[in-house]
Protein backbone atom coordinates (compact mmCIF):
# COMPACT_ATOMS: atom_id res chain seq x y z
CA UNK A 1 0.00 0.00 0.00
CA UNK A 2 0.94 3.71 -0.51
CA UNK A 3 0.07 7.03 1.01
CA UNK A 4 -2.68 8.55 -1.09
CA UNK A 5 -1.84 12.06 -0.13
CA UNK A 6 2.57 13.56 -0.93
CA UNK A 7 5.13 12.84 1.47
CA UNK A 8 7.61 15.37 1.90
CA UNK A 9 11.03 15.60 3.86
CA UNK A 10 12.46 18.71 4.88
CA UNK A 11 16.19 18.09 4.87
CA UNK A 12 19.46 20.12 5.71
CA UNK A 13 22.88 18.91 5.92
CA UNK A 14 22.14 14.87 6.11
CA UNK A 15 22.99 14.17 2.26
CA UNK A 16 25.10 11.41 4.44
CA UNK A 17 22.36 10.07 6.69
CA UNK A 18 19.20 10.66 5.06
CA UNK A 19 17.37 8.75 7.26
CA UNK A 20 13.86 8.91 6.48
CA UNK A 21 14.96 9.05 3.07
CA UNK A 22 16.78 5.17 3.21
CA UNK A 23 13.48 4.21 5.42
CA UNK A 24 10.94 4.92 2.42
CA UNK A 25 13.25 4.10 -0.27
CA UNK A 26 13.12 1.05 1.66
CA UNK A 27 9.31 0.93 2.20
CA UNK A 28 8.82 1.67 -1.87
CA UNK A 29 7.10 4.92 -0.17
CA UNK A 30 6.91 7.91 -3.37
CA UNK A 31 8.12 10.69 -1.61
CA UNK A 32 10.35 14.43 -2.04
CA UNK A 33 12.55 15.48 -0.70
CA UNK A 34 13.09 19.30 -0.11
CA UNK A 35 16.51 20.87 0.60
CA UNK A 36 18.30 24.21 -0.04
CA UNK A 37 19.85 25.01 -3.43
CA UNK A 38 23.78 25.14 -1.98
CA UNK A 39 23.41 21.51 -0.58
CA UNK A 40 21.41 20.15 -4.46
CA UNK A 41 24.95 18.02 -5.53
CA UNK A 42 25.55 16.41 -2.53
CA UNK A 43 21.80 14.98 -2.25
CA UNK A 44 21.39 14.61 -5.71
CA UNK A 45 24.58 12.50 -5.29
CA UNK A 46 22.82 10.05 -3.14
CA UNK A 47 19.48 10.43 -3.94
CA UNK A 48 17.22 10.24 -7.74
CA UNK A 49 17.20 14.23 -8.77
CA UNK A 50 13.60 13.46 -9.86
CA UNK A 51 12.63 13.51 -6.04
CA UNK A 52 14.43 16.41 -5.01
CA UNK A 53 12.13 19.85 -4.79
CA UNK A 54 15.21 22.93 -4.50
CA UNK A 55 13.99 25.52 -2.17
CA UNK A 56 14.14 29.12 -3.67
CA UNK A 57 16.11 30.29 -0.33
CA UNK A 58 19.12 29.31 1.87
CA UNK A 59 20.48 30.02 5.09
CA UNK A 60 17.37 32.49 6.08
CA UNK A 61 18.37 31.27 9.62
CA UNK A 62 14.44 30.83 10.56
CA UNK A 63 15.42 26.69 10.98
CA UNK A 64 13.25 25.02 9.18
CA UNK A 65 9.71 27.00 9.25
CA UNK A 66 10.48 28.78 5.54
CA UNK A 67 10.83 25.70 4.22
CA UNK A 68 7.60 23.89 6.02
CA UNK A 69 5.10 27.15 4.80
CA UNK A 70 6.59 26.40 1.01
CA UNK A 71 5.99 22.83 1.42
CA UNK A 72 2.63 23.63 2.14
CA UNK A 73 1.95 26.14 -0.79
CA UNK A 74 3.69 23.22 -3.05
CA UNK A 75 1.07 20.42 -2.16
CA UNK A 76 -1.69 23.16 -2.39
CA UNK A 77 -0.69 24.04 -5.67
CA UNK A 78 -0.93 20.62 -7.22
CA UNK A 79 -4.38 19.71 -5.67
CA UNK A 80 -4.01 18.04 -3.05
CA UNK A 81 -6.32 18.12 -0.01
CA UNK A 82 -3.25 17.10 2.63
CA UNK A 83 0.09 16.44 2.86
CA UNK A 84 2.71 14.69 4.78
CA UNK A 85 5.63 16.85 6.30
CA UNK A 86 8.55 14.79 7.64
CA UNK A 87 11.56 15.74 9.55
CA UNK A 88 14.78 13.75 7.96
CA UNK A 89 15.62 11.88 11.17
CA UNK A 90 13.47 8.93 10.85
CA UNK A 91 14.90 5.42 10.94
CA UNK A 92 11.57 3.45 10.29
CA UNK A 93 8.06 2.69 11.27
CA UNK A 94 6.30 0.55 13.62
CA UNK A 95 2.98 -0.85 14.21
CA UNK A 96 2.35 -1.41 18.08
CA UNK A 97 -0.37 -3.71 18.32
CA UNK A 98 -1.22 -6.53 21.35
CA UNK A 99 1.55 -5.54 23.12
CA UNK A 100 3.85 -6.08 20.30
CA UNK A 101 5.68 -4.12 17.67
CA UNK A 102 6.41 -4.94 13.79
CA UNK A 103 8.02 -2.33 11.47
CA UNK A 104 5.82 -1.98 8.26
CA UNK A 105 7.10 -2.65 5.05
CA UNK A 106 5.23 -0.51 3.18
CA UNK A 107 3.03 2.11 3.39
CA UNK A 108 0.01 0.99 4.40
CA UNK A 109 1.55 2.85 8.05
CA UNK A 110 0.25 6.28 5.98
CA UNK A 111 -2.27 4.99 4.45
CA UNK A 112 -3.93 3.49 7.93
CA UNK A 113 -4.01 6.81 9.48
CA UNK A 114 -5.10 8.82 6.50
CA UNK A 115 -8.06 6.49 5.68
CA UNK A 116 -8.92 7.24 9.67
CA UNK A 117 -8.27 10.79 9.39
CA UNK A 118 -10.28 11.10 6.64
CA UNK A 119 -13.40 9.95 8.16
CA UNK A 120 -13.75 13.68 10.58
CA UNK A 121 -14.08 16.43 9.21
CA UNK A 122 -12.25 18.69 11.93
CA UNK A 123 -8.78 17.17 12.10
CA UNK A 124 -6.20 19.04 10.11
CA UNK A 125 -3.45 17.47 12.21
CA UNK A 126 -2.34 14.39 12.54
CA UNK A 127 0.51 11.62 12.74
CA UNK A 128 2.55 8.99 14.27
CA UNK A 129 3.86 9.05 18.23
CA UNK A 130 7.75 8.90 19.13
CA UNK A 131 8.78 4.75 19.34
CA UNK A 132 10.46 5.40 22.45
CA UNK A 133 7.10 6.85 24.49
CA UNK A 134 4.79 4.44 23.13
CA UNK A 135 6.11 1.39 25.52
CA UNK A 136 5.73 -2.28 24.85
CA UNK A 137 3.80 -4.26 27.84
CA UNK A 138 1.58 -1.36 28.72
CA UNK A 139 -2.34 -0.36 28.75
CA UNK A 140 -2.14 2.68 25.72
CA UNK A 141 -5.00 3.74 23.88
CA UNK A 142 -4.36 3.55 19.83
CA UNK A 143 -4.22 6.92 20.02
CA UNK A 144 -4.00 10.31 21.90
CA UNK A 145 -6.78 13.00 21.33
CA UNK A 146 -5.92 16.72 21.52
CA UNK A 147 -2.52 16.76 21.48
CA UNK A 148 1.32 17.70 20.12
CA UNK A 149 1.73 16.29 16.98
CA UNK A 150 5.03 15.98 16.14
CA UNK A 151 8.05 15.30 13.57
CA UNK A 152 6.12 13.21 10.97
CA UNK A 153 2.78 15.02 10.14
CA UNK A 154 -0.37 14.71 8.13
CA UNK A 155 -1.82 18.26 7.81
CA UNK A 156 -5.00 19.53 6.03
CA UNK A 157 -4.11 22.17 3.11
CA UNK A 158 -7.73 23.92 3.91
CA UNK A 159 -6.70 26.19 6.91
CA UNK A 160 -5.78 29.69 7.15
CA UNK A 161 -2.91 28.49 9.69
CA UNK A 162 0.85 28.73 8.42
CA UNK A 163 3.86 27.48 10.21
CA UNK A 164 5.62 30.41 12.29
CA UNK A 165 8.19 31.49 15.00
CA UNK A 166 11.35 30.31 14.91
CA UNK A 167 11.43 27.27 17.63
CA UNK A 168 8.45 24.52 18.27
CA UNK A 169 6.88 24.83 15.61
CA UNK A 170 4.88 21.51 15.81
CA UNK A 171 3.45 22.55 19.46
CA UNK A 172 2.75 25.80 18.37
CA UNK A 173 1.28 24.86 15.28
CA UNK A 174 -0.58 21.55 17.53
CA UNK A 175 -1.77 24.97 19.99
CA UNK A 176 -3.63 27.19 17.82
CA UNK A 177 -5.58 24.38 15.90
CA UNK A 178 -7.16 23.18 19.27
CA UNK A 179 -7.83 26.51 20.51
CA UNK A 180 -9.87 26.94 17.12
CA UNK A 181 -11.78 23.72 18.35
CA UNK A 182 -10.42 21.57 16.25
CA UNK A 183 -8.77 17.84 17.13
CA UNK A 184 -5.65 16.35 16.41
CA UNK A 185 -4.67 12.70 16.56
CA UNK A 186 -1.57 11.44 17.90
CA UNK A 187 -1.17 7.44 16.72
CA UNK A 188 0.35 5.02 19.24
CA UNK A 189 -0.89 2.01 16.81
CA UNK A 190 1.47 3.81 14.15
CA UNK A 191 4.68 4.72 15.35
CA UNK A 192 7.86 6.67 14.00
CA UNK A 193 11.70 5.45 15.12
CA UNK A 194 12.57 9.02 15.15
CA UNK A 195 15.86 10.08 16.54
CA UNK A 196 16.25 12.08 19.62
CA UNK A 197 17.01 16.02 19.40
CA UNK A 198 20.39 17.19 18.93
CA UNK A 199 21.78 13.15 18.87
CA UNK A 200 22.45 13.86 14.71
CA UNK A 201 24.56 16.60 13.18
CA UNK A 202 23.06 18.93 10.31
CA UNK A 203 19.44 19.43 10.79
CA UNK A 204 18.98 22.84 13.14
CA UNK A 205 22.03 22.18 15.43
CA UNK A 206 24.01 24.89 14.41
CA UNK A 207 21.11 27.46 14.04
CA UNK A 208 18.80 26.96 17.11
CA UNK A 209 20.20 24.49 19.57
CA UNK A 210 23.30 26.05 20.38
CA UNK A 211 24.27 28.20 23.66
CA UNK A 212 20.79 29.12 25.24
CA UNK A 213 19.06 27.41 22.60
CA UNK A 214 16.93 25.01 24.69
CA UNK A 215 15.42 27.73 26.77
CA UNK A 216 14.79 30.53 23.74
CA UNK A 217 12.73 27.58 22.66
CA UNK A 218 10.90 27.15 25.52
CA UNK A 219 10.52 30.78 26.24
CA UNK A 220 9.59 30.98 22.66
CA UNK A 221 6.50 28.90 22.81
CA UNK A 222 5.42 30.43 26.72
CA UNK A 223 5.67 34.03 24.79
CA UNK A 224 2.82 32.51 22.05
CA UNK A 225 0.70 30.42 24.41
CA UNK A 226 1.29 31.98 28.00
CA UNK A 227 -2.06 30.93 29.04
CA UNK A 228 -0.80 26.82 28.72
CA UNK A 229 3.15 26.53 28.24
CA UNK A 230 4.92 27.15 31.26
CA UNK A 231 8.87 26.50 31.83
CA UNK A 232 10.64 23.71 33.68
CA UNK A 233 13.78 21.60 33.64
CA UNK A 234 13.83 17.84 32.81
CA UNK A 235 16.65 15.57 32.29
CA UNK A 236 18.91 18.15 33.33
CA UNK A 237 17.78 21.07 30.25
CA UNK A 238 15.19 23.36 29.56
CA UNK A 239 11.48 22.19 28.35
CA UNK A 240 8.47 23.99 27.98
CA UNK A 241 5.18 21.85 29.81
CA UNK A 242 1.72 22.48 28.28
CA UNK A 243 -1.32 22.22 29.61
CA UNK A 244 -3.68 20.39 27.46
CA UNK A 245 -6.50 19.74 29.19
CA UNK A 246 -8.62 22.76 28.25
CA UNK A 247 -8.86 21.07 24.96
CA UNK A 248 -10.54 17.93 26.32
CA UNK A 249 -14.10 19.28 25.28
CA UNK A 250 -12.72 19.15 21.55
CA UNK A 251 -14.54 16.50 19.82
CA UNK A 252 -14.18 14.28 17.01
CA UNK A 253 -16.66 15.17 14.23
CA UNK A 254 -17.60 12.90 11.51
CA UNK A 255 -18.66 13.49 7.96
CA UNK A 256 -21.73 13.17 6.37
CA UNK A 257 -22.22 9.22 5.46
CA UNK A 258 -19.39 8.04 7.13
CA UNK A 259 -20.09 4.82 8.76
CA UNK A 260 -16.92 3.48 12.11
CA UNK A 261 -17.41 0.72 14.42
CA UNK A 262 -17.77 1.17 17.95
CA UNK A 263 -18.93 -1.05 20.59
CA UNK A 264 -19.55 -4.80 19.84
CA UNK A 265 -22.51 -6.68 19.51
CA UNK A 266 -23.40 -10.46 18.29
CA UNK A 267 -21.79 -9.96 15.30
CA UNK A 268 -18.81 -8.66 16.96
CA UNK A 269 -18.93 -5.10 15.65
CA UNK A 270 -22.06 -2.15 15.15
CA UNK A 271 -21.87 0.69 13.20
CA UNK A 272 -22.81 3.91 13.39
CA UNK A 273 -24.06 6.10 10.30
CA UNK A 274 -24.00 10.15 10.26
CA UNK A 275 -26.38 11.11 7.78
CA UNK A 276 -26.84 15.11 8.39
């Protein structure tokens, strides 16, 4: 199976690594990647030309929200009604399922959550949780409701939202759609093997992390959300914490005709039709 809607990686200085790149080459997953024009030989070294999308700017020193809003004007401008936006970081994907987890080997990963996704008609954000926080042996849902979504995103192109600021973008962006009222769906049944921040070179290293990095990014996002993010220190560095639970009263819409399962009955399953 394949994703029905684009794939795109954001990518900066990891020509060498290229990640999620090897993990959907892998997968047989069509995707683009999207890069700045001073790094096009070294990717196109490594990786078919024909997927490569050049950036019209470099080194705007904004990490990577410039290229995230063009991304998004891209996939609007050939049609589509969402897109995927993927940091390049991303070693492979997992189903977690009965206590157990399998890495898919193709994408039928996407194509699970867009074919949920697709049944509401007020969530414009959506994607796989971190590997590492979805643990093995214990009582998850399949998947968090009105929440971050983060590194490996399925986002509706009919919003007036953009990507912004300079630092947490995904929180930010995860913020202001649930304080519009809509949802957003973080997967634990779909998971991404995404590395941990600042454990790869390239990427934003050298333009946000270093020196007082960690807390301009937290202060960042307090600054835009004061009313949920707060500051604290974990694992020995600065985080932001946010407050989610005012969004608990968002709920799931469906659209018109759509037809889920929810609780069981003799036949094992009963469905439920929206009609108006």
């Amino acid at each position: 199976m394949k994703p029905r809607y684009s794939v795109y990686i954001i990518s900066k200085g990891r020509w060498e690594s290229r990640l999620t790149s090897k993990a959907l080459e892998k997968m047989q997953v069509p995707y683009c990647i999207v890069i700045e024009p001073q790094e096009y030989d070294s990717y196109a070294a490594v990786i078919d030309p024909a997927k490569i999308l050049v950036l019209p700017f470099s080194n705007l020193g904004q990490g990577s929200i410039p290229a995230r809003n063009w991304v998004w004007e891209h996939s609007i401008g050939i049609g589509a009604g969402r897109h995927w936006i993927m940091d390049d970081n991303i070693g492979w994907f997992e189903r977690l399922n009965k206590n157990s987890k399998h890495r898919f080997t193709d994408g039928t990963v996407f194509a699970m959550m867009e074919d949920f996704v697709d049944r509401y008609e007020n969530v414009p954000m959506a994607g796989p949780n971190y590997r590492f926080l979805a643990k093995q042996r214990q009582a998850i849902p399949p998947f968090y409701l009105n929440t971050r979504v983060y590194s490996c995103i399925l986002l509706a192109n009919n919003v007036t939202h953009r990507w912004r600021g300079r630092y947490n973008e995904d929180t930010d962006l995860s913020i202001r759609f649930l304080k519009d009222g809509y949802c957003t769906i973080l997967f634990n049944a779909c998971l991404a093997a995404k590395q941990m921040t600042m454990t790869m070179k390239g990427g934003n290293m050298d333009e946000l992390y270093k020196d007082d990095g960690r807390y301009q990014m937290a202060l960042s996002l307090q600054q835009q959300h004061p009313d949920v993010v707060t500051i604290t220190q974990k694992w020995g560095r600065w985080q932001h914490q946010v407050d989610y639970r005012p969004f608990k009263r968002n709920r799931l819409r469906l659209k018109p005709g759509i037809e889920i399962p929810t609780e069981p009955n003799e036949y094992g399953m009963k469905l439920v039709k929206r009609t108006t």
